[in-house]
Protein backbone atom coordinates (compact mmCIF):
# COMPACT_ATOMS: atom_id res chain seq x y z
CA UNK A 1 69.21 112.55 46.00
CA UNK A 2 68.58 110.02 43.27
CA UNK A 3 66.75 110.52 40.30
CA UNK A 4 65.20 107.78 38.01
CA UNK A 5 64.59 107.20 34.54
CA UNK A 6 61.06 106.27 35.23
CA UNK A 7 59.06 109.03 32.83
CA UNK A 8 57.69 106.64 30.35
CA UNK A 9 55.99 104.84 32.49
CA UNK A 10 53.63 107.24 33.70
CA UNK A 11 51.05 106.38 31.02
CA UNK A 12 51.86 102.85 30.96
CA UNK A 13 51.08 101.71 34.69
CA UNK A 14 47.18 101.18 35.45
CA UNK A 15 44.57 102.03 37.94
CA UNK A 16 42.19 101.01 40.54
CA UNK A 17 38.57 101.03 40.59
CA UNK A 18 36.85 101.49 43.96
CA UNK A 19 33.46 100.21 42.06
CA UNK A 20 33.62 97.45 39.63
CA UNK A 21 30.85 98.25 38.17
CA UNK A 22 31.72 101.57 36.91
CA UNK A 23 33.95 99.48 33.86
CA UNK A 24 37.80 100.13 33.09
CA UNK A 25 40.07 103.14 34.18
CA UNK A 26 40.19 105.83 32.37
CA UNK A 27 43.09 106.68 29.20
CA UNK A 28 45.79 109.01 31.09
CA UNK A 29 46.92 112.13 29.79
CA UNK A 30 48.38 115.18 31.09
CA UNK A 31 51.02 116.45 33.50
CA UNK A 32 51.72 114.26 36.50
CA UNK A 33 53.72 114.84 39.36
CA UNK A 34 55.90 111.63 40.68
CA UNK A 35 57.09 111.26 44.36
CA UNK A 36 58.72 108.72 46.38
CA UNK A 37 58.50 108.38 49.72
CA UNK A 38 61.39 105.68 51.49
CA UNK A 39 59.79 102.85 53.39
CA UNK A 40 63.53 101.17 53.74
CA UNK A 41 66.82 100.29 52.14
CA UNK A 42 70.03 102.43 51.77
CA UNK A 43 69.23 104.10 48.13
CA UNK A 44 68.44 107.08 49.95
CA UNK A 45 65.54 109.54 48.55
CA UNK A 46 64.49 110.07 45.25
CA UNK A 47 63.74 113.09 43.65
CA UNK A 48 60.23 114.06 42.30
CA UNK A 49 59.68 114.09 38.80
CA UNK A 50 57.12 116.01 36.89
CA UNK A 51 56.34 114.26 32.87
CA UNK A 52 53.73 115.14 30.37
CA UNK A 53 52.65 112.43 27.98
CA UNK A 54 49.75 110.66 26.40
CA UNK A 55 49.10 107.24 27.46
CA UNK A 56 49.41 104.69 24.56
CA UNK A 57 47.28 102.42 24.41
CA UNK A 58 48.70 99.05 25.99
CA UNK A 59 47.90 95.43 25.62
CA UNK A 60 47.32 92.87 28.80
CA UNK A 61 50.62 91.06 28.80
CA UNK A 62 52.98 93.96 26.85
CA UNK A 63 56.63 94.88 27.04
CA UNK A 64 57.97 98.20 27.49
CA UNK A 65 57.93 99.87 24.45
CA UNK A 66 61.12 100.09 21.97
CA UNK A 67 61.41 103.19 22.00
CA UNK A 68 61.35 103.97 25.54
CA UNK A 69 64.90 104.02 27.79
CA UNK A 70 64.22 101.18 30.08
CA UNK A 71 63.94 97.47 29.33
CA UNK A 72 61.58 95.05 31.59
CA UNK A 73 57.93 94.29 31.85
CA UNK A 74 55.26 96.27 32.29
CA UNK A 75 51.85 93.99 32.65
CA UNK A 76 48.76 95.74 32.34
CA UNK A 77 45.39 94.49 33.86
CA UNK A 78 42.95 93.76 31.02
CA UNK A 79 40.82 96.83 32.95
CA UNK A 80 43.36 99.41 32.82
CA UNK A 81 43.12 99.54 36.80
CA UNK A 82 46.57 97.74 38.01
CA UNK A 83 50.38 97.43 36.47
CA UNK A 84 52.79 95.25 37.31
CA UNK A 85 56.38 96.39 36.99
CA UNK A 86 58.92 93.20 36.45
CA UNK A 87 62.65 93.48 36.00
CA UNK A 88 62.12 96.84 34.68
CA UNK A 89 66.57 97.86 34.26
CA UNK A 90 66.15 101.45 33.63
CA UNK A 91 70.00 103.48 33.23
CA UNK A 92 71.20 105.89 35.69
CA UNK A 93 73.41 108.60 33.52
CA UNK A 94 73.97 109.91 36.67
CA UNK A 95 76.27 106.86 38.04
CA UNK A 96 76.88 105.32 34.62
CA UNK A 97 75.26 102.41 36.50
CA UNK A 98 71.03 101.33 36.10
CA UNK A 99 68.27 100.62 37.68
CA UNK A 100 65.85 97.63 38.32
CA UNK A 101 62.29 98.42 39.70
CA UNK A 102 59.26 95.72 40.41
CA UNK A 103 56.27 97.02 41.87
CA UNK A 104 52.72 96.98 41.29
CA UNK A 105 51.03 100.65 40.75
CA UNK A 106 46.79 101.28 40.96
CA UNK A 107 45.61 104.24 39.25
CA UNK A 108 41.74 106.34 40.88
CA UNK A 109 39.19 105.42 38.14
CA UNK A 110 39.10 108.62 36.49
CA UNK A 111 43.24 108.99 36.06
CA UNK A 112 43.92 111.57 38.26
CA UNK A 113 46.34 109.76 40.50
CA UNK A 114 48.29 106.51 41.34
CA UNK A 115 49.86 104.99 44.29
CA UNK A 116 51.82 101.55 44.51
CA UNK A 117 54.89 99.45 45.75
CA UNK A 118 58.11 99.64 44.10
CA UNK A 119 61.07 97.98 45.50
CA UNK A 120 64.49 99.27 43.43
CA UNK A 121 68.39 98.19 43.23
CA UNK A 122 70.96 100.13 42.34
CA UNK A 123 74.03 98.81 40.17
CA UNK A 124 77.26 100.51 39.85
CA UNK A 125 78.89 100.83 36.50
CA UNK A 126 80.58 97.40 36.86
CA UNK A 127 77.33 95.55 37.69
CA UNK A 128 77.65 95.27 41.28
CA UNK A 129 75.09 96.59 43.82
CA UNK A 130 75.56 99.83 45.18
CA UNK A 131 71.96 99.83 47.14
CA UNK A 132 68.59 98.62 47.82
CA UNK A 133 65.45 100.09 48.92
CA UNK A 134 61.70 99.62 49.06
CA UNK A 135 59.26 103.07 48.24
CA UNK A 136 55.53 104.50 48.22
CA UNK A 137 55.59 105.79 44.67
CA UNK A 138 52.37 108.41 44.19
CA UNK A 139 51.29 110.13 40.73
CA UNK A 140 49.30 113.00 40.42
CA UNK A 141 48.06 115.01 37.83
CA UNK A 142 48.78 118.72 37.89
């Protein structure tokens, strides 16, 4: 079972509106639960993770922050409602190797959960790909 360094980006992905009128998604905070479910590829599972945080507030367009252990892009819509995940290369102490997610992630309007599309690769320590996969990635607050 594989476990990824994804926490941070709990409070930086968006969400989706089922009524535009109703104006941007709501500012995420809390305790979320986040599964994977395998749609294909040979990465295997990947273990649920449960993170608390406070969503900072994050600009149409911005990085991921400095401070945070993965490097990439995390695009924001300008509603809050939708996040695009590019060349995110997160590190896997677990294999010495990392990570590299895109995906797009929607969020309900009020915060409360997310669902999306992430497709991942898995690098060795030397570089070289040790597996692929595509996943259903769901948060949920507790």
């Amino acid at each position: 079972m594989r476990t990824l360094s994804l926490f941070f980006c709990l409070f930086a992905v968006g969400c989706s509106s089922s009524n535009a009128d109703e104006g941007p998604c709501a500012r995420r905070s809390g305790t979320y639960r986040l599964t994977y479910e395998r749609v294909d590829g040979d990465c295997g599972d990947i273990s649920a993770q449960i993170v608390t945080g406070d969503e900072k507030p994050n600009a149409e367009g911005t990085t991921v922050p400095a401070d945070a252990p993965c490097r990439g892009s995390i695009i924001t819509s300008g509603d809050n409602c939708a996040v695009t995940l590019s060349d995110l290369e997160c590190p896997e102490p677990a294999t010495g190797g990392h990570s590299k997610i895109d995906g797009k992630v929607y969020w309900s309007h009020d915060g409360a959960n997310a669902s999306g599309d992430v497709a991942f690769v898995g690098y060795d320590r030397s570089g070289a790909v040790g597996c692929s996969g595509s996943y259903k990635m769901t948060e949920t607050r507790l």
